[in-house]
Protein backbone atom coordinates (compact mmCIF):
# COMPACT_ATOMS: atom_id res chain seq x y z
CA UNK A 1 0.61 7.64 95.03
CA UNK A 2 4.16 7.40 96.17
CA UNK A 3 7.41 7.58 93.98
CA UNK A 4 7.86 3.78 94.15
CA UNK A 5 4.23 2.64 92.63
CA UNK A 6 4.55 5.28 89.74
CA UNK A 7 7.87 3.43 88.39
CA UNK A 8 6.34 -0.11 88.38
CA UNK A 9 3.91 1.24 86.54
CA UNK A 10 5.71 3.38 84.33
CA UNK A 11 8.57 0.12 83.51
CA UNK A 12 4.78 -2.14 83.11
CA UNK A 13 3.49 -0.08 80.56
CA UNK A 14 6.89 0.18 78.63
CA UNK A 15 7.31 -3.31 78.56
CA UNK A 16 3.59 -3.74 77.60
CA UNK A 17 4.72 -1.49 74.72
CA UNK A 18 8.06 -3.20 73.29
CA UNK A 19 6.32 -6.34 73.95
CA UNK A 20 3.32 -5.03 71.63
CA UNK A 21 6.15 -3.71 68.97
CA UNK A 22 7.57 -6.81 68.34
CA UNK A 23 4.39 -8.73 68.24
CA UNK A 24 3.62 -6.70 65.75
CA UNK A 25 6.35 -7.19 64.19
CA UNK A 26 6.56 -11.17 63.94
CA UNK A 27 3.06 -10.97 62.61
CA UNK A 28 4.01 -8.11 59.46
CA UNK A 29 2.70 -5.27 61.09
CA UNK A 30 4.43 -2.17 60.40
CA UNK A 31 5.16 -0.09 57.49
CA UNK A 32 4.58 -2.06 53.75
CA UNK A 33 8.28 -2.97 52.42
CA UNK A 34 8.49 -1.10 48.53
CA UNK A 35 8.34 -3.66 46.04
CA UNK A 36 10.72 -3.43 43.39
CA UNK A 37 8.86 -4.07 40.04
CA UNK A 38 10.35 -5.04 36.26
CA UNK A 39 8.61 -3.89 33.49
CA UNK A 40 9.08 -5.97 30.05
CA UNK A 41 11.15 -4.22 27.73
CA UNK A 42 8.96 -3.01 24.36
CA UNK A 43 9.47 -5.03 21.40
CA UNK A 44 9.75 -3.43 18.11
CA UNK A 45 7.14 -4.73 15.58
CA UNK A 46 6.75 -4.72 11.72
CA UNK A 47 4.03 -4.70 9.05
CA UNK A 48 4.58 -7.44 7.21
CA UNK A 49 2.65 -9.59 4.18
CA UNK A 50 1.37 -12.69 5.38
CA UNK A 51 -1.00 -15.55 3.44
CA UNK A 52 -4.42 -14.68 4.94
CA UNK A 53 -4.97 -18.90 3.18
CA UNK A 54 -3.64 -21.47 2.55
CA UNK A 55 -1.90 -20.81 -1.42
CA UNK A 56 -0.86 -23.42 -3.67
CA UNK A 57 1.56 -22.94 -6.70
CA UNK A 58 0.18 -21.81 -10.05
CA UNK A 59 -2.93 -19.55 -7.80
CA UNK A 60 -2.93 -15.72 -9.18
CA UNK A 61 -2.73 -13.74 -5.98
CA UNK A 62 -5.65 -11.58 -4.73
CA UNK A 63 -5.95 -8.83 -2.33
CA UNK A 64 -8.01 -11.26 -0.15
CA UNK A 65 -5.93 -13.91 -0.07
CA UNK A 66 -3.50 -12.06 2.14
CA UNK A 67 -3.35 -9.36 4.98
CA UNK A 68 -1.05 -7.18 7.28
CA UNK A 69 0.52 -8.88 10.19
CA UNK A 70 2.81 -7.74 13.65
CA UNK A 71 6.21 -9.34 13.24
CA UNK A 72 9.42 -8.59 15.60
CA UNK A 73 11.07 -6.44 13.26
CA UNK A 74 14.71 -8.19 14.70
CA UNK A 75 13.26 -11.57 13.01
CA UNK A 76 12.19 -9.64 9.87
CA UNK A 77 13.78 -11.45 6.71
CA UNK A 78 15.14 -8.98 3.53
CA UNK A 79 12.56 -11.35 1.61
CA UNK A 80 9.72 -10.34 3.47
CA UNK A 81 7.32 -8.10 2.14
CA UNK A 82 6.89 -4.95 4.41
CA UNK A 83 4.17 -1.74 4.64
CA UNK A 84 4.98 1.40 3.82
CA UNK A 85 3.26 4.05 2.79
CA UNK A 86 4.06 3.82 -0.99
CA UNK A 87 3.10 -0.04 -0.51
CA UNK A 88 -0.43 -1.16 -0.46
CA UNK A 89 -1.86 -5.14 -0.16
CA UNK A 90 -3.18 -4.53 -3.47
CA UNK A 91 0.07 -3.26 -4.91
CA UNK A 92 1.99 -6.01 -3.51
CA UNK A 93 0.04 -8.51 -5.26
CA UNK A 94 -0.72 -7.05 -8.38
CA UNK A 95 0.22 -9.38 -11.16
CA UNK A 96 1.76 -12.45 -9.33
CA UNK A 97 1.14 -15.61 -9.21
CA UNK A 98 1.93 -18.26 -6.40
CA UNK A 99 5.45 -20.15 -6.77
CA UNK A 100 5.82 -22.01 -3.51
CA UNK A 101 2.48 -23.20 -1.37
CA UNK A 102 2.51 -21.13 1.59
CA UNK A 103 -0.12 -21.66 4.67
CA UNK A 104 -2.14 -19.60 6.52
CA UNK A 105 -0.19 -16.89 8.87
CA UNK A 106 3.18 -17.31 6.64
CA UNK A 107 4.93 -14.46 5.37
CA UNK A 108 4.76 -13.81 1.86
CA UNK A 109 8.02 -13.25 0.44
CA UNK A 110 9.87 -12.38 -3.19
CA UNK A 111 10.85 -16.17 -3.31
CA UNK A 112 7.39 -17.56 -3.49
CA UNK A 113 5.89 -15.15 -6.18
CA UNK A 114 6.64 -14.33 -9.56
CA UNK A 115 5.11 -11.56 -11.70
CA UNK A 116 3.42 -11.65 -14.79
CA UNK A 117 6.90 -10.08 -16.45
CA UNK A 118 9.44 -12.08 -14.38
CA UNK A 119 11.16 -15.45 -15.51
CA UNK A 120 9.23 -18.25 -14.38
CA UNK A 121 5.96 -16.67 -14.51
CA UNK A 122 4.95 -19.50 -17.19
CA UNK A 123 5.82 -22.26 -15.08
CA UNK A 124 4.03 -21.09 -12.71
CA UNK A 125 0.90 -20.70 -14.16
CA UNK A 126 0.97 -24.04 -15.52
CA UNK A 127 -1.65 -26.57 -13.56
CA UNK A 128 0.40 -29.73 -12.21
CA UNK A 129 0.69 -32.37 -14.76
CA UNK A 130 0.58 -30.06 -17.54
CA UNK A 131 2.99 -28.89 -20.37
CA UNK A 132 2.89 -25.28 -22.01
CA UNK A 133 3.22 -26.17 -26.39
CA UNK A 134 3.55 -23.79 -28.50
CA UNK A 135 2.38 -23.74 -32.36
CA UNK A 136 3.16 -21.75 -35.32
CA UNK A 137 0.23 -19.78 -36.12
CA UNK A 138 -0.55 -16.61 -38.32
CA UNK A 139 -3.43 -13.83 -37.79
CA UNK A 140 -5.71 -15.47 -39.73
CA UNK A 141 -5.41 -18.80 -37.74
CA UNK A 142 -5.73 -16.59 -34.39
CA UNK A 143 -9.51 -15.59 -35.42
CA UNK A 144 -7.89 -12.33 -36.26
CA UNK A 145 -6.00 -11.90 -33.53
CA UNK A 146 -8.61 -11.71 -31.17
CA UNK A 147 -7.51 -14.88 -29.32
CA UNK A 148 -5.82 -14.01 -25.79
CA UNK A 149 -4.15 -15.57 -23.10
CA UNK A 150 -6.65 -17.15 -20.75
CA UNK A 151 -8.83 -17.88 -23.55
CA UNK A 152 -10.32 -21.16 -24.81
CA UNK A 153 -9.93 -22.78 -28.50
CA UNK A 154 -10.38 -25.71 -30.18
CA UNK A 155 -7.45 -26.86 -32.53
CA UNK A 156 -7.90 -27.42 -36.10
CA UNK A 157 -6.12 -29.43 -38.28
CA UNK A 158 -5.92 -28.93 -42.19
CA UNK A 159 -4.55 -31.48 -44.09
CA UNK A 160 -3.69 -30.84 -47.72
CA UNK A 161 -3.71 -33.72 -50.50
CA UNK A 162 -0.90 -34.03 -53.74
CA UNK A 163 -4.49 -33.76 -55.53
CA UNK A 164 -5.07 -30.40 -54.34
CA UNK A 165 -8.43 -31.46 -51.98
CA UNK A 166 -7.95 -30.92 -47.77
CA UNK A 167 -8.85 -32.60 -45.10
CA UNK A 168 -10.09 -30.61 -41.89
CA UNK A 169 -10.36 -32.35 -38.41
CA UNK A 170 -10.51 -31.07 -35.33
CA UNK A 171 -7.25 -32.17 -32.99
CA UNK A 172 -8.36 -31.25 -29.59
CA UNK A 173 -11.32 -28.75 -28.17
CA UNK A 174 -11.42 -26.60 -25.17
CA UNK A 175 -7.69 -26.08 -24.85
CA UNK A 176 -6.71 -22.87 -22.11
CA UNK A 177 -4.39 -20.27 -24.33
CA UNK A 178 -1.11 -19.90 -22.16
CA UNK A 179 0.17 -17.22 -24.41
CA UNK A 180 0.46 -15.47 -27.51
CA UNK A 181 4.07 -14.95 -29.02
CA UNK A 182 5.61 -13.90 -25.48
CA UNK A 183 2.32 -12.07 -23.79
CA UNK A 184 1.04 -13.95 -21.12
CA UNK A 185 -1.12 -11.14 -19.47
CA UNK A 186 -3.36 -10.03 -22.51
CA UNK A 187 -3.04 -7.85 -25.28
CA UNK A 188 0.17 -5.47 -25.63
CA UNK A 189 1.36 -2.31 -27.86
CA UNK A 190 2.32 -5.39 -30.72
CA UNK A 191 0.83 -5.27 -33.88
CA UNK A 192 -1.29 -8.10 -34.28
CA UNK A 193 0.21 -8.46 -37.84
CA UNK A 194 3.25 -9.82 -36.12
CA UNK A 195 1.82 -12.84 -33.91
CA UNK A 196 3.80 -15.71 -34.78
CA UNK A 197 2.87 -18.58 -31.82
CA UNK A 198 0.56 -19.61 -29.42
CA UNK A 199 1.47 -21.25 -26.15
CA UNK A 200 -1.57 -24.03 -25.12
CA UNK A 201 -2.04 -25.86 -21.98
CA UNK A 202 -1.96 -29.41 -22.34
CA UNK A 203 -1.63 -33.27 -20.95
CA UNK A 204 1.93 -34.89 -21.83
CA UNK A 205 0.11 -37.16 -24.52
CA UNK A 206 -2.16 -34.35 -26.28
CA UNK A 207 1.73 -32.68 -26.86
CA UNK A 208 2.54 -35.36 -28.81
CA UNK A 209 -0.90 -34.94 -30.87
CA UNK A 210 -0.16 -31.89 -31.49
CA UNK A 211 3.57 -32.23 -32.70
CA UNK A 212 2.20 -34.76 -35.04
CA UNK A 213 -0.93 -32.68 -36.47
CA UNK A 214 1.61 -29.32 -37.08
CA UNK A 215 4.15 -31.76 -39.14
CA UNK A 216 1.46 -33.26 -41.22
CA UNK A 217 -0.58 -29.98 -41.66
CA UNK A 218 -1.14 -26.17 -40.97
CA UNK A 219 -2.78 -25.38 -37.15
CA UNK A 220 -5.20 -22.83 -36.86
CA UNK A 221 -7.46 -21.69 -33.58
CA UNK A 222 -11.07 -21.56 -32.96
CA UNK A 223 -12.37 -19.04 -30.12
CA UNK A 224 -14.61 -20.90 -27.75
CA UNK A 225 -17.55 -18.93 -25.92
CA UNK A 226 -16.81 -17.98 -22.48
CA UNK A 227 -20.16 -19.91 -21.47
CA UNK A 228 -18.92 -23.00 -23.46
CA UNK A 229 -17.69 -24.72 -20.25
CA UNK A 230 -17.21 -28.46 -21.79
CA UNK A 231 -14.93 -30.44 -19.14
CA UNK A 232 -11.40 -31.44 -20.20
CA UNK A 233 -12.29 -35.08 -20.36
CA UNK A 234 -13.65 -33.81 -23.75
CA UNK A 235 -10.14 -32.12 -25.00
CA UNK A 236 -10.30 -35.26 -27.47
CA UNK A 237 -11.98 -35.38 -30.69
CA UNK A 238 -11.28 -38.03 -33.59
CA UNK A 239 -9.11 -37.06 -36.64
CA UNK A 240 -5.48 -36.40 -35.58
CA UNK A 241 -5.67 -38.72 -32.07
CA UNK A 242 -7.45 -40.12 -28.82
CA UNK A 243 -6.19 -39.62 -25.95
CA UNK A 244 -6.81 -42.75 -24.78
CA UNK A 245 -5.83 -45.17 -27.34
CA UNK A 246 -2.09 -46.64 -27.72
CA UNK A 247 -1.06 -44.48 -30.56
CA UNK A 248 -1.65 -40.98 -32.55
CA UNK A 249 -2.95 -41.51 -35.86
CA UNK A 250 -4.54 -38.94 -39.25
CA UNK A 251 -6.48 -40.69 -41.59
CA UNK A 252 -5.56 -39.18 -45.13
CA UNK A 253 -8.38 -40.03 -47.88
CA UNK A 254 -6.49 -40.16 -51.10
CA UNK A 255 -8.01 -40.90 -53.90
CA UNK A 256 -11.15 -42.62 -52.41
CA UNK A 257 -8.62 -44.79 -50.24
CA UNK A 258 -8.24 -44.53 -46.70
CA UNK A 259 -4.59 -44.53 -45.38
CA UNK A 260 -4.11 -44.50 -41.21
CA UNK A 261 -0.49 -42.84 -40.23
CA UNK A 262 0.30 -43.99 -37.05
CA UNK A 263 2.72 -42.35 -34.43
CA UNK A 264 3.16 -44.80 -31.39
CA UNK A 265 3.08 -43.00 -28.01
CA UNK A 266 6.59 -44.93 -26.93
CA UNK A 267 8.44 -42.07 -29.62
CA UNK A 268 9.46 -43.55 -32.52
């Protein structure tokens, strides 16, 4: 093979080779390009209280009615309710009763509960369209002071005559106990010797019953059973009022004579 044929072929296969490179090349061959890659930046999180329901005002608050949640702890409000180890779900709750309704998922906060001790508790343990009364009672008139908030009485009406005789009625049955004196959580360190009111629970028009009933007469409460579960359509009984009649009235038997004081419901 002479000098001359050895250089074609040497320049062919060079060519063949560049050729080959940049075919390569156009088609993205070669070496893999690095890929530069962002990773998200962490968020930081926080245990907070949320409603594991949905709440509405005047609920007592349970344990199960709420739960832990992940919140970014940048969108964390000073209201919200947040783990720590000295905190527990049960501790959190303990005592309260729901304010503000609140739906499932939202965060619980000190604005939409009140404890048993706080102002506003009362309020909000009232059920809508009811008033919280309260009455002038003794120990005696408390069945010995064994009558506690949460409990249900029947109210009794005594009535007594210029000829010394009484008249006894009963005002309203299965009334819900608010309070007594300024416990609304049970029995405290007072001395039952110093009870002095009861708080009831009760419509707009049964108040004014029973504003009539304790100027005409002396109040006094009868325990109910706890099994004695007579609906509140039946929180009427004759004697001082009905409920559903135009006005409040007491029939006062006097000497063998029937006399009907009437209080209209428009205030007189």
């Amino acid at each position: 093979m002479n000098t001359r044929r050895l250089v074609v072929l040497l320049l062919a296969a060079g060519a063949a080779g560049v050729i080959a490179f940049m075919v390569r090349g156009f088609f993205g061959g070669g070496a893999k390009q690095a890929e530069a890659s962002i990773r998200p930046a962490e968020v930081s999180v926080t245990q907070v209280l949320v409603a594991a329901t949905r709440l509405e005002p005047g609920q007592p608050l349970a344990e199960s009615q709420v739960r832990w949640q992940s919140w970014p702890s940048r969108q964390v409000d000073s209201s919200f309710i947040v783990k720590s180890a000295a905190l527990t779900s049960a501790a959190a709750v303990q005592g309260t009763v729901v304010r503000s309704p609140m739906v499932e998922g939202e965060p619980v906060t000190y604005a939409k509960i009140v404890r048993s001790q706080s102002a506003g508790f009362m309020a909000a343990t009232i059920a809508p369209g009811m008033r919280a009364v309260s009455i002038n009672v003794s120990v005696a008139s408390v069945a010995g002071g064994f009558i506690l908030p949460n409990d249900r009485v029947d109210l009794i009406c005594t009535v007594m005559l210029p000829d010394k005789r009484g008249v006894t009625r009963t005002v309203l049955s299965n009334v819900r106990v608010l309070a007594i004196d300024q416990s609304a959580a049970g029995k405290d360190n007072k001395a039952v010797s110093d009870v002095k009111t009861a708080t009831l629970e009760l419509s707009p028009r049964q108040a004014e019953m029973v504003q009539l009933a304790q100027a005409m007469g002396t109040l006094s409460l009868s325990l109910r059973s706890l099994g004695d579960n007579d609906s509140f359509a039946s929180n009427s009984k004759s004697g001082v009022g009905s409920e559903d009649g135009e006005s409040t009235a007491v029939t006062v038997i006097r000497y063998g004579m029937g006399r009907r004081s009437t209080a209209s419901s428009g205030g007189q």
